[in-house]
PDB file of N, CA and C in Angstrom:
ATOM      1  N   UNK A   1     134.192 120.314  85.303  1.00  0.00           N
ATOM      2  CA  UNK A   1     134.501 119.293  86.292  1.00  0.00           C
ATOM      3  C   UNK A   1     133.308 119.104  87.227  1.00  0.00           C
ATOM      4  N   UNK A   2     132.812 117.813  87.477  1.00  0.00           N
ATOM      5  CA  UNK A   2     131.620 117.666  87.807  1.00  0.00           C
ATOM      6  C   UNK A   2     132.158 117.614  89.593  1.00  0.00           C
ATOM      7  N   UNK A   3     132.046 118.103  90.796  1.00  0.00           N
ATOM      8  CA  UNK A   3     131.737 117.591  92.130  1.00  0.00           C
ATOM      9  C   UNK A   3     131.110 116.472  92.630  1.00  0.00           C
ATOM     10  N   UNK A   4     131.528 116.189  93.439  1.00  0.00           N
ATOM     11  CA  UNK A   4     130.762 115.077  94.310  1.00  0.00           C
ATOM     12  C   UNK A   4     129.737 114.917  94.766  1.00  0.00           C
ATOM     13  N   UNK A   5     129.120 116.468  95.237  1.00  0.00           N
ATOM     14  CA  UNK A   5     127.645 116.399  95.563  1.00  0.00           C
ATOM     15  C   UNK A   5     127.107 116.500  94.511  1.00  0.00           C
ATOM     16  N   UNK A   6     127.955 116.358  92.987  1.00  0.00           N
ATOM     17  CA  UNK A   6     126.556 117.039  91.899  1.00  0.00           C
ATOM     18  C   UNK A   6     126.668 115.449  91.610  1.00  0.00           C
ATOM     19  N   UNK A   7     127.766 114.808  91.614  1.00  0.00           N
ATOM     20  CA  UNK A   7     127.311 113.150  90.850  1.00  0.00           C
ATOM     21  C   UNK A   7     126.747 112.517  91.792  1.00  0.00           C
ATOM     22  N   UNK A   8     126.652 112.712  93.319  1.00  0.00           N
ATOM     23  CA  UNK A   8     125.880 111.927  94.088  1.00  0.00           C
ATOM     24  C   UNK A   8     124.268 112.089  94.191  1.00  0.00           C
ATOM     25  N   UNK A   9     124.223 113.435  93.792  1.00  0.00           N
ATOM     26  CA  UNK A   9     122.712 114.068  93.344  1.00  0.00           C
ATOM     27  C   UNK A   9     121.965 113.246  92.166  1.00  0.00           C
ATOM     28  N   UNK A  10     122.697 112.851  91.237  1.00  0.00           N
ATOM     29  CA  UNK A  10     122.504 112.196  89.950  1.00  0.00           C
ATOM     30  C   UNK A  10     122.242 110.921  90.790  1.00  0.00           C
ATOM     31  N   UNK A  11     123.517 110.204  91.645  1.00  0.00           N
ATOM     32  CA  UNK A  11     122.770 108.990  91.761  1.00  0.00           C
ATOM     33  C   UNK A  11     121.639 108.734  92.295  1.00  0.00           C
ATOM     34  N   UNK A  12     121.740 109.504  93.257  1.00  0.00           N
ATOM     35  CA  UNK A  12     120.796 109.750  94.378  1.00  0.00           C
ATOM     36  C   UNK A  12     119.239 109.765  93.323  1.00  0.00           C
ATOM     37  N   UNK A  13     119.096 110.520  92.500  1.00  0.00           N
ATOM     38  CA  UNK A  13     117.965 110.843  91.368  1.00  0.00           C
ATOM     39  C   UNK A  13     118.138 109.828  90.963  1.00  0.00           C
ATOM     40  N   UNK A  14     118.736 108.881  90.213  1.00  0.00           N
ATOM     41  CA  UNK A  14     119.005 107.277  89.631  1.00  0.00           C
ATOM     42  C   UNK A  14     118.479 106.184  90.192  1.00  0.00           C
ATOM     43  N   UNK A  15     118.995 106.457  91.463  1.00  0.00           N
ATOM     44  CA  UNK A  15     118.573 104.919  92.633  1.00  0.00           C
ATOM     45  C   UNK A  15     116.693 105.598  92.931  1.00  0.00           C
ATOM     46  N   UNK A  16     116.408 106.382  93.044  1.00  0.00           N
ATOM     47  CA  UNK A  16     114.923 107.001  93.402  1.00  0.00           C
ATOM     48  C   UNK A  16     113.775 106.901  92.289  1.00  0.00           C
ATOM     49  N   UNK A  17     114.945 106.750  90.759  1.00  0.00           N
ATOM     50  CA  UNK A  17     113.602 106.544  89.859  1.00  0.00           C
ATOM     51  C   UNK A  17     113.585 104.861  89.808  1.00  0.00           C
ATOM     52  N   UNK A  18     114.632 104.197  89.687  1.00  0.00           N
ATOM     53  CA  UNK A  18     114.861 103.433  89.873  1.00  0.00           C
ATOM     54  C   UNK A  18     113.673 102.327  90.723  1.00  0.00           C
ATOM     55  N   UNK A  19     113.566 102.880  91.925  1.00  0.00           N
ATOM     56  CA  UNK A  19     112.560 102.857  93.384  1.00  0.00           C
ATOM     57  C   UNK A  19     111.142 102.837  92.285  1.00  0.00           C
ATOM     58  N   UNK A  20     111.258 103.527  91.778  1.00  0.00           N
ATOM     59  CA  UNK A  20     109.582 104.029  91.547  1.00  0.00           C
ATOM     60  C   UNK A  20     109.043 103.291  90.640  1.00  0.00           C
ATOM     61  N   UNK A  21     110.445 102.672  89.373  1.00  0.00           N
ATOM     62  CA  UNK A  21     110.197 102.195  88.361  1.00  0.00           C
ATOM     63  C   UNK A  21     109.366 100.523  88.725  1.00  0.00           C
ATOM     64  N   UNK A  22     110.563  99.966  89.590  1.00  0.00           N
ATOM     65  CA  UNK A  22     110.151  98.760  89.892  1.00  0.00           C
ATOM     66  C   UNK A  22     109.324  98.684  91.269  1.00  0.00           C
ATOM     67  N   UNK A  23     108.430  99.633  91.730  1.00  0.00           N
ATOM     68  CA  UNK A  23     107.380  99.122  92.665  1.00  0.00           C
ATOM     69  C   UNK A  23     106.195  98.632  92.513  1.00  0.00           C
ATOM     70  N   UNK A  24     105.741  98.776  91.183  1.00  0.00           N
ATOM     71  CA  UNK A  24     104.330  98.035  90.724  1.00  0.00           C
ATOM     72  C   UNK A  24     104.946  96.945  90.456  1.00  0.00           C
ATOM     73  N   UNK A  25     105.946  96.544  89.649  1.00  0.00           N
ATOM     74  CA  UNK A  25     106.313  95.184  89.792  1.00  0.00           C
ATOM     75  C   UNK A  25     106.419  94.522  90.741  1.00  0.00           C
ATOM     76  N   UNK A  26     107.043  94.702  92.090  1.00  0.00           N
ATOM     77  CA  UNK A  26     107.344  94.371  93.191  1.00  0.00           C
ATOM     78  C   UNK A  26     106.448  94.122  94.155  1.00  0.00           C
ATOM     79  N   UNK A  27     104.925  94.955  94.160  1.00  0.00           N
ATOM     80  CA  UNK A  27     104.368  94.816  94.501  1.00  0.00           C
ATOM     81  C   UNK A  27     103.207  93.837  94.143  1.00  0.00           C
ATOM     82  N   UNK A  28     103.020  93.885  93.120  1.00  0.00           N
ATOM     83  CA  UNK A  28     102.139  92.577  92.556  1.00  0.00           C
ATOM     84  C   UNK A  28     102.988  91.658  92.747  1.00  0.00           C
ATOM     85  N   UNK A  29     104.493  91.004  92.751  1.00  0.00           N
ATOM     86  CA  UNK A  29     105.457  90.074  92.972  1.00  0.00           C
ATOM     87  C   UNK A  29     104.669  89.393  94.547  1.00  0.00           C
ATOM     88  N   UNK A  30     104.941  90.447  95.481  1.00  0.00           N
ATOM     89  CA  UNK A  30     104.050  90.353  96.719  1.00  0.00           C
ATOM     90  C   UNK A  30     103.180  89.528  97.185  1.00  0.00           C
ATOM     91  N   UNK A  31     102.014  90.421  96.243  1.00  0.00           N
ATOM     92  CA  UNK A  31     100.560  89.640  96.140  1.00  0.00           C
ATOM     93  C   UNK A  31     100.141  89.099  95.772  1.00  0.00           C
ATOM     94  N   UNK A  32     101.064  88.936  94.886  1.00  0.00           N
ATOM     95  CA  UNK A  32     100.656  87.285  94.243  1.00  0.00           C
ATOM     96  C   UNK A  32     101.597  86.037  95.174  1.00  0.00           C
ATOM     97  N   UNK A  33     102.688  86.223  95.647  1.00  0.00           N
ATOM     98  CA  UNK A  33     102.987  85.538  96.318  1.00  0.00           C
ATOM     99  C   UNK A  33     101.939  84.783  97.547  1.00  0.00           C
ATOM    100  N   UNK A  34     101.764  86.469  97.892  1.00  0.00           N
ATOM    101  CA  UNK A  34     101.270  85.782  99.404  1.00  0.00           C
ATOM    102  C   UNK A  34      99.811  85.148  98.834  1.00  0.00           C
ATOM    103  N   UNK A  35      98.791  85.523  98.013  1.00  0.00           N
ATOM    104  CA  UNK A  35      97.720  84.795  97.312  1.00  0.00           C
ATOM    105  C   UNK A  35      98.380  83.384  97.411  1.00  0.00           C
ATOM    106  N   UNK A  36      99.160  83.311  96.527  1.00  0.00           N
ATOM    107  CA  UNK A  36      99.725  81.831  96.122  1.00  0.00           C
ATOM    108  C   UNK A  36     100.223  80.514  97.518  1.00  0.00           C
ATOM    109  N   UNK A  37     100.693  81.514  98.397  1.00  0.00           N
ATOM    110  CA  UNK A  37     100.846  80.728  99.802  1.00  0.00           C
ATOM    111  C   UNK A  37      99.710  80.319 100.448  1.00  0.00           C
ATOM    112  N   UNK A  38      98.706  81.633 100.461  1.00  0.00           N
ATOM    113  CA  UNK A  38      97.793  81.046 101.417  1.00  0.00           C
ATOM    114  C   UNK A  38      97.099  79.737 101.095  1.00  0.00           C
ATOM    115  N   UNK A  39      96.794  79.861  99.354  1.00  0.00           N
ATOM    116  CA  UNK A  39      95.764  78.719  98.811  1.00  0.00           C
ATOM    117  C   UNK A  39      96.601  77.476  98.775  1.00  0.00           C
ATOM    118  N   UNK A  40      97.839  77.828  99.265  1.00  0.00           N
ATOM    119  CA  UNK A  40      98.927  76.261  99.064  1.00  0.00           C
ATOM    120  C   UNK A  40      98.852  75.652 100.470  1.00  0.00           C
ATOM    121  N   UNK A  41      98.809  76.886 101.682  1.00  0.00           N
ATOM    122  CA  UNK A  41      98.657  76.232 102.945  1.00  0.00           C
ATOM    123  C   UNK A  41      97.296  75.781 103.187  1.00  0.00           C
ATOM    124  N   UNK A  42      96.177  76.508 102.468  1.00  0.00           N
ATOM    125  CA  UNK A  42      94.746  76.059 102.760  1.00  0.00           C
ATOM    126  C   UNK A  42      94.735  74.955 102.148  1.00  0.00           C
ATOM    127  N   UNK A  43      95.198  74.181 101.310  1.00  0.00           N
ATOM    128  CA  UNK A  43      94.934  73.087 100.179  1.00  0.00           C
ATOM    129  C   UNK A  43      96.259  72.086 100.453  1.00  0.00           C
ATOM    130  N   UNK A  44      97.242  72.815 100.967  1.00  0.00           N
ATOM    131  CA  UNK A  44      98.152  71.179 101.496  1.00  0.00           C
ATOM    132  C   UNK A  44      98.612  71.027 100.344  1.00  0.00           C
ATOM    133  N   UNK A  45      98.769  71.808  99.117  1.00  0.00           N
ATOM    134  CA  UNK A  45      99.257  71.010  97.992  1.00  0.00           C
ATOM    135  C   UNK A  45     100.977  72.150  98.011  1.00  0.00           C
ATOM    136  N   UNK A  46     102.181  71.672  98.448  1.00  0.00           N
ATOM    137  CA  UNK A  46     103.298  72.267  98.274  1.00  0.00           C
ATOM    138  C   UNK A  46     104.251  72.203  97.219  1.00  0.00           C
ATOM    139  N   UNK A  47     103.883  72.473  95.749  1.00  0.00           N
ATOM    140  CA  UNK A  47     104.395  72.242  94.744  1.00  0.00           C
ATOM    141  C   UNK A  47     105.806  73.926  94.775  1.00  0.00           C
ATOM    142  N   UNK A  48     106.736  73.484  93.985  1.00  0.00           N
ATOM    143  CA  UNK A  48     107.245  75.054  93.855  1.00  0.00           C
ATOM    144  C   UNK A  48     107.421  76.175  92.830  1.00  0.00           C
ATOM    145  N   UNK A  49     106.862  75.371  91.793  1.00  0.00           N
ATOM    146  CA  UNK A  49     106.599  75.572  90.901  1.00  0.00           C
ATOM    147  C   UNK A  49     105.086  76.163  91.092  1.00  0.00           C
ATOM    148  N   UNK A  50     104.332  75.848  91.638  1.00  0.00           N
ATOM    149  CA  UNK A  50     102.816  76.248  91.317  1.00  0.00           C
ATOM    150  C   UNK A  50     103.120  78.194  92.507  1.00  0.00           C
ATOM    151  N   UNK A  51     104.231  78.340  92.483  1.00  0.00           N
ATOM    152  CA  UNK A  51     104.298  79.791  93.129  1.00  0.00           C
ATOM    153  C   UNK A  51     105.034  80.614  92.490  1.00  0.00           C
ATOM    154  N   UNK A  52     105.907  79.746  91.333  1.00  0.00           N
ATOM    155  CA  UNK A  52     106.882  80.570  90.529  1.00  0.00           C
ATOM    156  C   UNK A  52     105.693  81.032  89.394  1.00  0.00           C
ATOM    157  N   UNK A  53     105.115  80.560  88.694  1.00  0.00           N
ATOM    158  CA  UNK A  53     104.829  80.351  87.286  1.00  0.00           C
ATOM    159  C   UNK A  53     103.231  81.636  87.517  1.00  0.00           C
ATOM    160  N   UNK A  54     102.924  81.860  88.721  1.00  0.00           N
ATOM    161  CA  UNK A  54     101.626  82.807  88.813  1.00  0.00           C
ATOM    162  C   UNK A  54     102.430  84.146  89.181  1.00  0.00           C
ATOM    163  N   UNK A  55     103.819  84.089  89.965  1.00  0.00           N
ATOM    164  CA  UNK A  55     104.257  85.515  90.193  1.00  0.00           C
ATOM    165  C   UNK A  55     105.106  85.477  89.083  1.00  0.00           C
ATOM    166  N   UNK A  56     105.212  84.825  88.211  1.00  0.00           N
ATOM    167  CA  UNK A  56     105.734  85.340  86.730  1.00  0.00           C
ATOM    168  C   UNK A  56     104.891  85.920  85.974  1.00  0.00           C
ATOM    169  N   UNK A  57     103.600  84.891  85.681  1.00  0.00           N
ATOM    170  CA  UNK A  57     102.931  85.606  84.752  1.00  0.00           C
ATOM    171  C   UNK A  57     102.141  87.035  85.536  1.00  0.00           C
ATOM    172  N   UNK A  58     101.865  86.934  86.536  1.00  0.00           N
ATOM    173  CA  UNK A  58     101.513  88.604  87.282  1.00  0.00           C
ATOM    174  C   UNK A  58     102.479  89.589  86.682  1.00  0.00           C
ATOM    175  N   UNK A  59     103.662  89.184  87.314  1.00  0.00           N
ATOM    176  CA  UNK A  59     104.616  90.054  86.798  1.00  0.00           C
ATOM    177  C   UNK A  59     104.930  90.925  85.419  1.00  0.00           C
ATOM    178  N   UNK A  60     104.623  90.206  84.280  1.00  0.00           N
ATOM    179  CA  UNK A  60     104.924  89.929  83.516  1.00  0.00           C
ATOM    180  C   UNK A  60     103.608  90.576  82.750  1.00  0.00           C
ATOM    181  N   UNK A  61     102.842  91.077  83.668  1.00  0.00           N
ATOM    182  CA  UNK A  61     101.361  91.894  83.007  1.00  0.00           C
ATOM    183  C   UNK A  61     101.519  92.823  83.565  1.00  0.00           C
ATOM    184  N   UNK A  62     102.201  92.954  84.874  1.00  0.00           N
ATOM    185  CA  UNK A  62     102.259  94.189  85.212  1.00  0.00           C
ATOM    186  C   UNK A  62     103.200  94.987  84.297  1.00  0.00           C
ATOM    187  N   UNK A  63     104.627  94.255  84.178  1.00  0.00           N
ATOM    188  CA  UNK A  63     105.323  94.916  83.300  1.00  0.00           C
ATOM    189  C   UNK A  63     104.958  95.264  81.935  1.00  0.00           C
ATOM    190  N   UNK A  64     104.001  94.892  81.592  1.00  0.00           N
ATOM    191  CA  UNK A  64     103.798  95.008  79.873  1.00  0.00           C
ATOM    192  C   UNK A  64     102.334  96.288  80.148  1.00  0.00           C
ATOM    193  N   UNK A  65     101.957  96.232  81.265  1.00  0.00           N
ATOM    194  CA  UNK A  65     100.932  97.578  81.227  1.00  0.00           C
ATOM    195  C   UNK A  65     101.878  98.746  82.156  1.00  0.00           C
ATOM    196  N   UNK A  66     102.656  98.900  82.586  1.00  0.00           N
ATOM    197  CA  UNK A  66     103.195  99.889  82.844  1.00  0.00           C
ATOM    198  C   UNK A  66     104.560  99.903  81.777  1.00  0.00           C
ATOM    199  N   UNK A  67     105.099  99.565  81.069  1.00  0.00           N
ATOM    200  CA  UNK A  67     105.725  99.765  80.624  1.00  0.00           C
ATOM    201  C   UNK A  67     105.920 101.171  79.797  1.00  0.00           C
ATOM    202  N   UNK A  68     104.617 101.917  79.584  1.00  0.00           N
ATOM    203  CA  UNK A  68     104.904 103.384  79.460  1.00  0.00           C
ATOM    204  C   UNK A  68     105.228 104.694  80.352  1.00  0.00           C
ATOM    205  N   UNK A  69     104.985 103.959  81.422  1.00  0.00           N
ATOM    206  CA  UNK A  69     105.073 104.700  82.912  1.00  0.00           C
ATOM    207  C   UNK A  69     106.391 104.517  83.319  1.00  0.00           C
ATOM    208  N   UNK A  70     106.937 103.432  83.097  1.00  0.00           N
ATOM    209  CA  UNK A  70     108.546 102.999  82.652  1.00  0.00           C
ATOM    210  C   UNK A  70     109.421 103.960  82.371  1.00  0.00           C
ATOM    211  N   UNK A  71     109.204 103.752  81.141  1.00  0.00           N
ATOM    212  CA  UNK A  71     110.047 104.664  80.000  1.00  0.00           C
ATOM    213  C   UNK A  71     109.873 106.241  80.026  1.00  0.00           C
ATOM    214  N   UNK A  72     108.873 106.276  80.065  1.00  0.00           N
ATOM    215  CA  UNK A  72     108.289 107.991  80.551  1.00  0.00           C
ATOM    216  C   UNK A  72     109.358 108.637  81.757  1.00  0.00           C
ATOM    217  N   UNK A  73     109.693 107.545  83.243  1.00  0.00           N
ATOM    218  CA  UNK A  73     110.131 107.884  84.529  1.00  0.00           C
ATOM    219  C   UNK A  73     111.936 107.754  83.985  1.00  0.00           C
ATOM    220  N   UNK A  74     111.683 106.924  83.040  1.00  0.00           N
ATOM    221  CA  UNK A  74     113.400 107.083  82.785  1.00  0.00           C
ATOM    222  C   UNK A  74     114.091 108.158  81.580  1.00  0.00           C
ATOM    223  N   UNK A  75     113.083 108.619  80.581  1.00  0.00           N
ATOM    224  CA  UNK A  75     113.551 109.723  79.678  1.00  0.00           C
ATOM    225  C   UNK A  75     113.682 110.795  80.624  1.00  0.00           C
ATOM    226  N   UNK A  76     112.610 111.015  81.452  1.00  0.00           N
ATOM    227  CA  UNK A  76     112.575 112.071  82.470  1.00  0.00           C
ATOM    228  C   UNK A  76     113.819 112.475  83.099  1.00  0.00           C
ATOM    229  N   UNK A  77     114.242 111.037  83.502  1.00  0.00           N
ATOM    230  CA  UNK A  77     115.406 111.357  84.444  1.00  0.00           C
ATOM    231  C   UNK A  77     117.266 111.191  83.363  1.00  0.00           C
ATOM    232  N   UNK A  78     117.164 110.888  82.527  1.00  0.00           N
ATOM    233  CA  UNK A  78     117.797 111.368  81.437  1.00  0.00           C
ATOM    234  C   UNK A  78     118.057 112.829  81.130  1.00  0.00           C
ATOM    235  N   UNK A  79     116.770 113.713  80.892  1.00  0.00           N
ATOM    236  CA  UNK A  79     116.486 114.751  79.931  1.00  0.00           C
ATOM    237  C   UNK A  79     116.445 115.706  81.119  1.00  0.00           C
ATOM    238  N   UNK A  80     116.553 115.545  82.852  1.00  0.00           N
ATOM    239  CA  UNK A  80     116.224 116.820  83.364  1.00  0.00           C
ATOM    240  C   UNK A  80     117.944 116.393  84.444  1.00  0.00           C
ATOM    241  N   UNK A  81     118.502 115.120  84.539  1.00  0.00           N
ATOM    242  CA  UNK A  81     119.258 114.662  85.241  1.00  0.00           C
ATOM    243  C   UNK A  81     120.975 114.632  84.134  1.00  0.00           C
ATOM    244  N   UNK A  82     120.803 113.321  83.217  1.00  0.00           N
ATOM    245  CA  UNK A  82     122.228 112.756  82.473  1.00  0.00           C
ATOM    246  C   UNK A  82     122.429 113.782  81.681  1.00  0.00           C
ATOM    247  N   UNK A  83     121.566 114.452  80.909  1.00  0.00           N
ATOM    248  CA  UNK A  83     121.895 115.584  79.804  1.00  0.00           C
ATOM    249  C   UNK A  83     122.668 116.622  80.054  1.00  0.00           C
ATOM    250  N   UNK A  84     121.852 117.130  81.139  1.00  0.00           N
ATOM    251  CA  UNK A  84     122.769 118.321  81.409  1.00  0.00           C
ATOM    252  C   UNK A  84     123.724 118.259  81.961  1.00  0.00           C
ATOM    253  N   UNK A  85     124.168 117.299  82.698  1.00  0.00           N
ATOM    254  CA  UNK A  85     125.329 116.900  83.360  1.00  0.00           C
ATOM    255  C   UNK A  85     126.734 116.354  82.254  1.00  0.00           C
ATOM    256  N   UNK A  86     126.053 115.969  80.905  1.00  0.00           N
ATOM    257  CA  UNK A  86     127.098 115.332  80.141  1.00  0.00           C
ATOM    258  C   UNK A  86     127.194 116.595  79.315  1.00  0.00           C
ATOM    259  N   UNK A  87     126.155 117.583  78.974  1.00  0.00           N
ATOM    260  CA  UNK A  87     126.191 118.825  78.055  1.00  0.00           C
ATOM    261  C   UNK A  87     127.321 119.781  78.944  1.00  0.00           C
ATOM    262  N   UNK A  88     127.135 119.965  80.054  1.00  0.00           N
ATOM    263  CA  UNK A  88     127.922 120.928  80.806  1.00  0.00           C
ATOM    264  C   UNK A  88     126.978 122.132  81.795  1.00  0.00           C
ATOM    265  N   UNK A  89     126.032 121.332  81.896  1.00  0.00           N
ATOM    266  CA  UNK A  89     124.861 123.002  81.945  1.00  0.00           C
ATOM    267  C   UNK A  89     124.989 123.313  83.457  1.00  0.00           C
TER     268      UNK A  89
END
């Protein structure tokens, strides 16, 4: 029978890799944003599209080069967190 502090420990470990997984994404999301604002307020050109389509494709490189740093942070937390908790250990 699992306790409350042991499944809140799990989440608690869940929501934290979670945190870690998506901050390079989030953060280039950011900087490319704010890149994308400034050259829209320096240039007067307010399209909304011309702010979606650069923090996509950023995004979208960030995710495909960390994507082993990804998967790595989530077997981790599987194999030292969900396992033993579903094995009984």
């Amino acid at each position: 029978m699992m306790s409350e502090a042991v499944f809140f420990d799990a989440l608690r470990q869940g929501l934290w890799s979670a945190v870690i997984m998506s901050t390079p994404i989030l953060l280039v999301a950011l900087a490319a944003g704010i890149l994308v604002g400034l050259v829209q307020a320096l240039t007067s050109i307010q399209e909304m599209t011309l702010t979606f389509v650069p923090k996509l494709a950023a995004m979208i490189a960030v995710f495909w080069a960390s994507m082993g740093f990804m998967t790595t942070t989530l077997v981790e937390y599987f194999r030292q967190v969900v396992v033993p908790l579903i094995a009984g250990y």
